[in-house]
Structures are given as structure tokens and as C-alpha cells.
Protein backbone atom coordinates (compact mmCIF):
# COMPACT_ATOMS: atom_id res chain seq x y z
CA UNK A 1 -24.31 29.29 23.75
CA UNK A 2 -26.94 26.32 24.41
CA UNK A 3 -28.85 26.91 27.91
CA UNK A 4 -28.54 24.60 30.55
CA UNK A 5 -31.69 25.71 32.15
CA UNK A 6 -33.77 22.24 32.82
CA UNK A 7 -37.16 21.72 30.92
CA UNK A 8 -39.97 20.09 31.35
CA UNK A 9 -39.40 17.56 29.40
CA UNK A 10 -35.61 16.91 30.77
CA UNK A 11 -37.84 16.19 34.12
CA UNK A 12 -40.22 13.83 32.36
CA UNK A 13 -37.25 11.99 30.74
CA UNK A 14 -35.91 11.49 33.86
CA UNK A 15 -38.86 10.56 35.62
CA UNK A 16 -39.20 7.66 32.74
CA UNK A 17 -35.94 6.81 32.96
CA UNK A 18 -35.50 6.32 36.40
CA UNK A 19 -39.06 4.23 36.31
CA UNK A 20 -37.58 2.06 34.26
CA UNK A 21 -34.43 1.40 35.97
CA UNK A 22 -36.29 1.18 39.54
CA UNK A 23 -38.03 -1.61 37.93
CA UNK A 24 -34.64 -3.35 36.32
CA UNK A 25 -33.28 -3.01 39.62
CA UNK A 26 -35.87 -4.62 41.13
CA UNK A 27 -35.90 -7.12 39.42
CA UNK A 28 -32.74 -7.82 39.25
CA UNK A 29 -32.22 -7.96 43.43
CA UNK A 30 -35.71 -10.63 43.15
CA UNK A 31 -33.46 -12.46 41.15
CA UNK A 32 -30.57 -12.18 42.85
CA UNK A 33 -31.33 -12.59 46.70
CA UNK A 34 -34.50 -14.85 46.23
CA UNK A 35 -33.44 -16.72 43.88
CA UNK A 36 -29.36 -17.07 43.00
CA UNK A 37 -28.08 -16.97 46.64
CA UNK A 38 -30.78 -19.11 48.03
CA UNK A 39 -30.14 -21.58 45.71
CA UNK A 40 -25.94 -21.63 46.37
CA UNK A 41 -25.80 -20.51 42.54
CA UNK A 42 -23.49 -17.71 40.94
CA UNK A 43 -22.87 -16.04 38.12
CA UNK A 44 -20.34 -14.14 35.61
CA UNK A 45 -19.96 -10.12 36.34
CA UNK A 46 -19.35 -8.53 39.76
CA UNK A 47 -21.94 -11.23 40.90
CA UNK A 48 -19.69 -13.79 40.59
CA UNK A 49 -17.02 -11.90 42.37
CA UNK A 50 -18.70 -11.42 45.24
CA UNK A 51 -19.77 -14.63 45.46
CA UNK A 52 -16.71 -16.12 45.60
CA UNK A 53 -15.72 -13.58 48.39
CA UNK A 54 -18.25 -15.06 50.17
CA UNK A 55 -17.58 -18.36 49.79
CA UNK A 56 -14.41 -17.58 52.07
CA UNK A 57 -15.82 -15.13 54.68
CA UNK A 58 -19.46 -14.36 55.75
CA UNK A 59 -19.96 -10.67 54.78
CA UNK A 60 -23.09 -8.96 53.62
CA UNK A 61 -23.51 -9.25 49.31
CA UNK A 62 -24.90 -5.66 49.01
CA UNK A 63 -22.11 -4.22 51.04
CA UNK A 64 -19.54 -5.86 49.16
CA UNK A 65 -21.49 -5.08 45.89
CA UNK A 66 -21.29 -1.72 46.69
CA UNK A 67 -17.58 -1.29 47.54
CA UNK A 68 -16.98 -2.97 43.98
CA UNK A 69 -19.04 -0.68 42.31
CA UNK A 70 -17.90 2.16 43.99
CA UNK A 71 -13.84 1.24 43.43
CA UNK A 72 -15.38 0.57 39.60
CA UNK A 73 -16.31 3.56 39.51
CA UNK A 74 -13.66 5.68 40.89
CA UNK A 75 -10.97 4.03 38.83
CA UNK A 76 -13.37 4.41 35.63
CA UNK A 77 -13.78 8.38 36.22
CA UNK A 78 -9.58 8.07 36.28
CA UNK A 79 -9.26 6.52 33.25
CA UNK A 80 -11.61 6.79 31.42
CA UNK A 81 -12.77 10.76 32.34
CA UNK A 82 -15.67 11.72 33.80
CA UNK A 83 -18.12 11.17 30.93
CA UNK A 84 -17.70 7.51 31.29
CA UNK A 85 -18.35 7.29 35.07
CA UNK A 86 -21.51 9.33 34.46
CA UNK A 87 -21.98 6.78 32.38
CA UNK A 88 -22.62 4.36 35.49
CA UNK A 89 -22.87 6.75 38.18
CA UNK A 90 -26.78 6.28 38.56
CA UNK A 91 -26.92 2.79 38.74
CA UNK A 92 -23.61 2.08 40.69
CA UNK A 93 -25.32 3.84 43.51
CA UNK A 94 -28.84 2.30 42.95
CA UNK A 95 -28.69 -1.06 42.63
CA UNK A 96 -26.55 -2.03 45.63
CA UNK A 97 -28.63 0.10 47.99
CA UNK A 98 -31.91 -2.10 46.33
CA UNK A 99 -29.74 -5.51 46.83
CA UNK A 100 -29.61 -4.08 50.70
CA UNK A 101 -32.95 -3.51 50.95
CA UNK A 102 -33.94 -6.99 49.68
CA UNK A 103 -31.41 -8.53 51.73
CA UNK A 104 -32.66 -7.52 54.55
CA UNK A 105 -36.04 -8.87 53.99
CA UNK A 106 -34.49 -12.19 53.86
CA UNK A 107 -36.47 -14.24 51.35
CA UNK A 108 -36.62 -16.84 48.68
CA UNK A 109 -38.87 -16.75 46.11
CA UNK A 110 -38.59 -20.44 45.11
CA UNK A 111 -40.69 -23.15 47.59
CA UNK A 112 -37.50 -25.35 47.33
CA UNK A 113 -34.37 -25.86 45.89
CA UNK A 114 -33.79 -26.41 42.01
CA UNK A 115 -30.61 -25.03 40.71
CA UNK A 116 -31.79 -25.51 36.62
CA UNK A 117 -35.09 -23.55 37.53
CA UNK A 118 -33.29 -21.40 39.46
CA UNK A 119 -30.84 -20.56 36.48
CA UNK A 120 -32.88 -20.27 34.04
CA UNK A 121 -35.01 -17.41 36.15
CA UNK A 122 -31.42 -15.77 37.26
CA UNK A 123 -30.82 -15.63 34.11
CA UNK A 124 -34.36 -14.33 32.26
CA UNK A 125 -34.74 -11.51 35.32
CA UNK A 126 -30.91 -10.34 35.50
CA UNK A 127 -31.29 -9.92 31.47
CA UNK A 128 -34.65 -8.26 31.92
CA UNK A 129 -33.31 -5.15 34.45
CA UNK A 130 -30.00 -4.99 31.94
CA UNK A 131 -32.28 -4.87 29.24
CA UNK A 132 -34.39 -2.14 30.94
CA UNK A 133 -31.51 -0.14 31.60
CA UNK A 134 -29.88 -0.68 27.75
CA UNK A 135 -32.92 0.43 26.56
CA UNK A 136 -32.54 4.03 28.59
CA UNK A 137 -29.31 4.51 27.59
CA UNK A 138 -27.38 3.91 30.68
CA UNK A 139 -24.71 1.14 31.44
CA UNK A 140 -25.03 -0.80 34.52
CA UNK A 141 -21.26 -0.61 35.91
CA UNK A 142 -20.17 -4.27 36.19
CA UNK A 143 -17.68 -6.37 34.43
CA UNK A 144 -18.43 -4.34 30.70
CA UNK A 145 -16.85 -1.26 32.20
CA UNK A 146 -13.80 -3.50 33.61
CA UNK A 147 -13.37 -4.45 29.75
CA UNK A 148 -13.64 -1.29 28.65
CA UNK A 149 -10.77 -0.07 30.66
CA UNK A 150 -8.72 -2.98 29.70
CA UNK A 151 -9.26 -2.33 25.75
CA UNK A 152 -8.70 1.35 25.89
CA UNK A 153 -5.58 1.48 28.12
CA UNK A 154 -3.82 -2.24 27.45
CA UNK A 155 -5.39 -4.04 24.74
CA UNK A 156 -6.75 -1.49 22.15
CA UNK A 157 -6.31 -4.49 19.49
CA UNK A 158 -8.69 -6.87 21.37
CA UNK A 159 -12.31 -6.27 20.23
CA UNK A 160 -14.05 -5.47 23.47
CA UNK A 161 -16.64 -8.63 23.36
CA UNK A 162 -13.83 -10.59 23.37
CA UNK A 163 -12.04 -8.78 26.86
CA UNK A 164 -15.45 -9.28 28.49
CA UNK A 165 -15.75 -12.70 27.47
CA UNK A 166 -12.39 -14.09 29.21
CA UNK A 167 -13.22 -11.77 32.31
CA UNK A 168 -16.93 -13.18 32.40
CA UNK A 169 -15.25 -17.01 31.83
CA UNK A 170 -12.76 -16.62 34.83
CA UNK A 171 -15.20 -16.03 37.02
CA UNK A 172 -17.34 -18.80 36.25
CA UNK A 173 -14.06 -21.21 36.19
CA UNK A 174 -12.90 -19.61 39.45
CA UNK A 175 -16.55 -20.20 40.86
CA UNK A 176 -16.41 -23.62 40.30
CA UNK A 177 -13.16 -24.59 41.18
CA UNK A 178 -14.79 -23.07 44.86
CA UNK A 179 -18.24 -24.27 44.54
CA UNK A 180 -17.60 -27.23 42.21
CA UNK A 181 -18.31 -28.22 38.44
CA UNK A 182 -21.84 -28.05 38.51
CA UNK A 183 -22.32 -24.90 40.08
CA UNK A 184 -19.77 -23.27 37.25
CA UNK A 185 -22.20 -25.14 34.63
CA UNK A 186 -25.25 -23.75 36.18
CA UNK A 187 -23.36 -20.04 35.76
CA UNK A 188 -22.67 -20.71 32.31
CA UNK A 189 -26.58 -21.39 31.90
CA UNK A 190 -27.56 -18.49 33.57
CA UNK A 191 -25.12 -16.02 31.54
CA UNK A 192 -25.97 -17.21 28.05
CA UNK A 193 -29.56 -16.67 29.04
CA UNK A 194 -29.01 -13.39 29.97
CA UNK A 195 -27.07 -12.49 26.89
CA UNK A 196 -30.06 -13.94 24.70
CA UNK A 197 -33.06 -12.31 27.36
CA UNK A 198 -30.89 -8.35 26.90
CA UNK A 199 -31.53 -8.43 23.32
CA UNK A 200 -34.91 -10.01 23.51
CA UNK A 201 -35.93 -7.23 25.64
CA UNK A 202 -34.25 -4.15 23.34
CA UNK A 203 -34.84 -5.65 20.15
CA UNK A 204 -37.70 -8.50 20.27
CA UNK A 205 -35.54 -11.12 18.60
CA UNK A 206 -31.47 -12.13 18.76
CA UNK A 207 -29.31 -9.58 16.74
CA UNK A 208 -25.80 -9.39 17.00
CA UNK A 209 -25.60 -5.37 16.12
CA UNK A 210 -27.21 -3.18 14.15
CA UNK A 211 -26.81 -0.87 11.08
CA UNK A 212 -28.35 2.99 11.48
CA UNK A 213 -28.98 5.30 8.75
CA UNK A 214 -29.84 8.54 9.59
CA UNK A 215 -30.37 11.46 7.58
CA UNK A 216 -30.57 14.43 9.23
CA UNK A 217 -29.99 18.65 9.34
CA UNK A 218 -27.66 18.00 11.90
CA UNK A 219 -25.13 15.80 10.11
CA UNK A 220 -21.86 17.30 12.47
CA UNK A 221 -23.35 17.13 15.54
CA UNK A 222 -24.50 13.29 15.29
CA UNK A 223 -21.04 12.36 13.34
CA UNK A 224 -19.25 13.65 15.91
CA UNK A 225 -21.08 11.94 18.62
CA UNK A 226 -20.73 8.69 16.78
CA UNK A 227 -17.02 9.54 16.02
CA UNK A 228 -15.92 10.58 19.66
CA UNK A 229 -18.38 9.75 22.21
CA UNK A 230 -18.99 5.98 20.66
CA UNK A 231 -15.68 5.75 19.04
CA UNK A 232 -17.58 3.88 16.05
CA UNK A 233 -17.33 4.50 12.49
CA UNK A 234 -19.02 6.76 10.30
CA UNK A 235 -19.86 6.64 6.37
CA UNK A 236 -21.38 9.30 4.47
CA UNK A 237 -23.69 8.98 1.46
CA UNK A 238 -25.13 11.42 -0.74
CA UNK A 239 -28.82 10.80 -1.31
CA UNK A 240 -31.63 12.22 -3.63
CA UNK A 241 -34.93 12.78 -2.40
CA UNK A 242 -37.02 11.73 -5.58
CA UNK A 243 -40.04 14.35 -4.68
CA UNK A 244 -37.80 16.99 -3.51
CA UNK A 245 -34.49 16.26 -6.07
CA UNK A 246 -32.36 17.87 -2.82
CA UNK A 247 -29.39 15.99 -2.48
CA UNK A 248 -28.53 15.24 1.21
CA UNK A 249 -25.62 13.27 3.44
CA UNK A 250 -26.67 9.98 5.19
CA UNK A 251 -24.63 9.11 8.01
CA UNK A 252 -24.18 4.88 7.92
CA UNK A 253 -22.91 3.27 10.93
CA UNK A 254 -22.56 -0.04 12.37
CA UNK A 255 -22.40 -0.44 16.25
CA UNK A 256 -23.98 -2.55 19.09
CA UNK A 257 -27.97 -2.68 19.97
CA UNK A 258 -27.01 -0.70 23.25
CA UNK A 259 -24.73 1.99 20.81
CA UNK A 260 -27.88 2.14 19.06
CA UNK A 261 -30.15 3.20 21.77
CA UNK A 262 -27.77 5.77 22.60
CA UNK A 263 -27.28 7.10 18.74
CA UNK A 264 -31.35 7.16 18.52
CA UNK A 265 -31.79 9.04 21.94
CA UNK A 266 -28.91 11.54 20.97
CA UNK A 267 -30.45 11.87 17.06
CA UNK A 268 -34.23 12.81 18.64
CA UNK A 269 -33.19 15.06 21.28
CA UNK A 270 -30.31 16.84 18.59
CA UNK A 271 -32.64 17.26 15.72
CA UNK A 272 -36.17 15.97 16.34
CA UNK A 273 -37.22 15.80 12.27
CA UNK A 274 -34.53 13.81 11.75
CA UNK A 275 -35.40 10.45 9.59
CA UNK A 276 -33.54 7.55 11.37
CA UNK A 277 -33.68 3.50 9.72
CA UNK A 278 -32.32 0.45 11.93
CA UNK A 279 -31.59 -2.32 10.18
CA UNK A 280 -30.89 -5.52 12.50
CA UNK A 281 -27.31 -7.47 11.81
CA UNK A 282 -26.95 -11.32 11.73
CA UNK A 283 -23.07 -11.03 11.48
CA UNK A 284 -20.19 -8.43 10.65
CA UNK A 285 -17.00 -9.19 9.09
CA UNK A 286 -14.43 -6.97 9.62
CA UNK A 287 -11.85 -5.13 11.91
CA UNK A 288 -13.87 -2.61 13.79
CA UNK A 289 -14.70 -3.82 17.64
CA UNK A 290 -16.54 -6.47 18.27
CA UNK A 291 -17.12 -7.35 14.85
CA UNK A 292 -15.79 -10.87 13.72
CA UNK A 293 -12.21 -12.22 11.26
CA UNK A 294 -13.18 -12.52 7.96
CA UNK A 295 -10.30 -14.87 7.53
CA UNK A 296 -11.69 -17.05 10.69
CA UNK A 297 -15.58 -17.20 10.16
């Protein structure tokens, strides 16, 4: 039976990690309080929601952030099971207190009003906390857990990029149906930025996913983790050291940068000898999630 007594080094992680997402979150509120709302701008996730709640009664953005995250995550611990709202626990309780904080200072970090600058920073800082947060292994809550629960309980056919997609796109239509054209054009600035700044910041250049192979004396153990917890595929091959002549399984897998992150963190604290090669993806054909129609492309 494995202990659960807490090292040292679980405290240092932890420390790290919630450095890291302090700063993302940060961030993130700069962006969002002096910069989007300032500027009458919005964007696609629970952002967007809330803006468009507010375009119809004056209520505080944090609090209403917060209620959505909280009601996110409640009806993703339903569904889904608890080890997907732990998932999002951490930062579906930080980052709306932080937007509260820095909404009660009350500032704008622009001298005046420019909605392309002010995109184009929404959309660089808001990619830089998710990024931050990616890279630590933690989800931030928002409109990617909505599409999860769609694929997994309605649409298990629908590749989840897709789901998030049309949810992400209806709230940038919706927003500018109520805040007009422009405003909806200036969203769909901000979120393709932010796409393109998230895999800046976890992988230094664009990538669409990513290909790990892993050889290691755990070979179950990260399978199964692949198998179950990231519901992603798994090949084996047999290799032959050529020093050694030991023949040896390496697990090949396909999955997003963020599945990645996860995989690596899981393969170093499972087996920390283990000999782990990414290999970044311009395209996948195929019919795995998120992965594109060979008869289309």
C-alpha cells in the first residue's frame, strides 16, 4: 500500500505550482479589469458570458464569475466524478477571488481607449496565465470543461475541439448581436491570439499536438493513466537497446500539448529514470479526438 504521508517535495511542488498560477491569475485579472472591461471589449469562455449578463443588468464581474465557476464546478464533480472537478477546483476558487480584488481597485491600465491594442493585449495576457496554468498541469474551469461534459455525456462522436469551438463562437455571435459587429470582431481577435499565445508559452512555437514516447520500468502504471485518466490511445513497441541488447516496450501516444504536460508530470513522479521523447505535431489524420478527417483535409 503506497503512503499518503506528504513529502517535502509534494510541498515544494505545490509551492511552484501555486507560484505559477498566482502569477497566471494575475495576469489574467490585469488583463481583464484594466484592460477588456475598460475598453467595452469581450471575449469567448465564461468571459464572454458574463459580459453579456452585464450588458443587461449592472452586477459585479467577479461575483458573477464566481457563481459560474462554482455551478461549473458542481455540475462537473456530477458528471464527470470527482477527479475531474479536482481537476479545476484550485483555480475555480482562485481566480474569481483575484478578479475581486482587482475590481475593487478600479483601474485601467491603458491611458485611453483603443479596442485593437486593447485586443491584442487581452488576448497575449489571458493566453499567458492559461499557458502558466497548462504548463502545471491544471485546467482553468471555463468553457473547455463545459465541452467536456457535452462530449462525454451527449456527443461522444464530436471531437472535443470541435464542441468548444461552437460554444466559444456563440458567445462571440451573441456578444455582438448585444454590443454590435465590431465588438464580436474584436473577440474573435482576442481569442485566436490567445489560442496562438497558450502554445507559445508551453511549447515556444505553434503545434497542434504532440507525439510522446516513453520507455519506461513502469509500462502499466503510465498505460493505464494514458488509457483511463486521458482517455487517449496507447501503442506499444518492442525496442532493442543496441549497448544493452535488452528488449523493452515503448509506450507511443498522440494527445494534446496540455495531455502532454500531464503524461510528463505523471511519467517523472511514477518512475523518475524513465526516458521520455516529445515530438511536436503539425497535423493528425484520423478518428481519435480532436484529430482531423482524412477524407476532408
Amino acid at each position: 500500500m503506497k503512503s499518503s504521508k506528504i513529502t517535502k517535495a509534494d510541498l515544494k511542488k505545490f509551492a511552484i505550482d501555486m507560484l505559477f498560477i498566482l502569477a497566471g491569475c494575475s495576469i489574467s485579472a490585469v488583463s481583464t479589469i484594466g484592460i477588456l472591461i475598460p475598453n467595452g471589449l469581450t471575449s469567448g469562455g465564461i468571459t464572454g458570458i458574463v459580459r453579456m449578463i452585464q450588458g443587461f443588468f449592472d452586477v459585479s464581474f467577479s461575483l458573477v464569475y464566481y457563481a459560474f465557476a462554482m455551478l461549473i464546478l458542481i455540475v462537473c464533480a456530477i458528471l464527470l466524478g470527482l477527479r475531474e472537478a479536482r481537476k479545476i477546483l484550485l483555480m475555480s476558487i482562485l481566480y474569481p477571488a483575484i478578479l475581486f480584488i482587482f475590481e475593487h481597485i478600479n483601474f485601467s491600465l491603458l491611458e485611453e481607449k483603443d479596442l485593437f491594442l486593447a485586443a491584442i493585449y487581452c488576448g497575449v495576457l489571458g493566453g499567458i496565465c492559461t499557458g502558466l496554468v497548462f504548463v502545471r498541469g491544471y485546467s482553468s474551469g471555463g468553457t473547455d470543461t463545459i465541452a467536456k461534459m457535452i462530449q462525454q455525456k451527449l456527443m461522444p462522436h464530436i471531437s472535443l475541439s470541435q464542441i468548444l469551438l461552437v460554444i466559444d463562437a456563440s458567445i462571440i455571435i451573441g456578444s455582438g448581436f448585444l454590443f454590435g459587429r465590431n465588438i464580436a470582431l474584436y473577440a474573435l481577435v482576442t481569442q485566436v491570439i490567445f489560442s496562438k499565445t497558450v502554445d507559445y508559452v508551453m511549447y515556444g512555437f505553434d503545434t497542434k499536438a504532440v507525439q510522446l514516447e516513453i520507455i519506461t520500468s513502469k509500462h502499466d502504471d503510465v498505460s493505464n493513466y494514458i488509457l483511463n485518466d486521458l482517455r487517449r490511445g496507447v501503442t506499444n513497441v518492442t525496442v532493442t537497446g543496441a549497448y544493452t541488447k535488452i528488449a523493452r516496450q515503448k509506450i507511443v501516444t498522440i494527445c494534446s500539448p496540455r495531455e502532454g504536460i500531464l503524461i510528463k508530470k505523471f511519467v517523472a513522479k511514477t518512475d523518475k529514470n524513465a526516458f521520455v521523447t516529445v515530438i511536436h505535431v503539425d497535423n493528425v489524420w484520423g478518428n481519435g479526438e480532436g484529430f482531423g478527417d482524412i477524407l476532408k483535409e
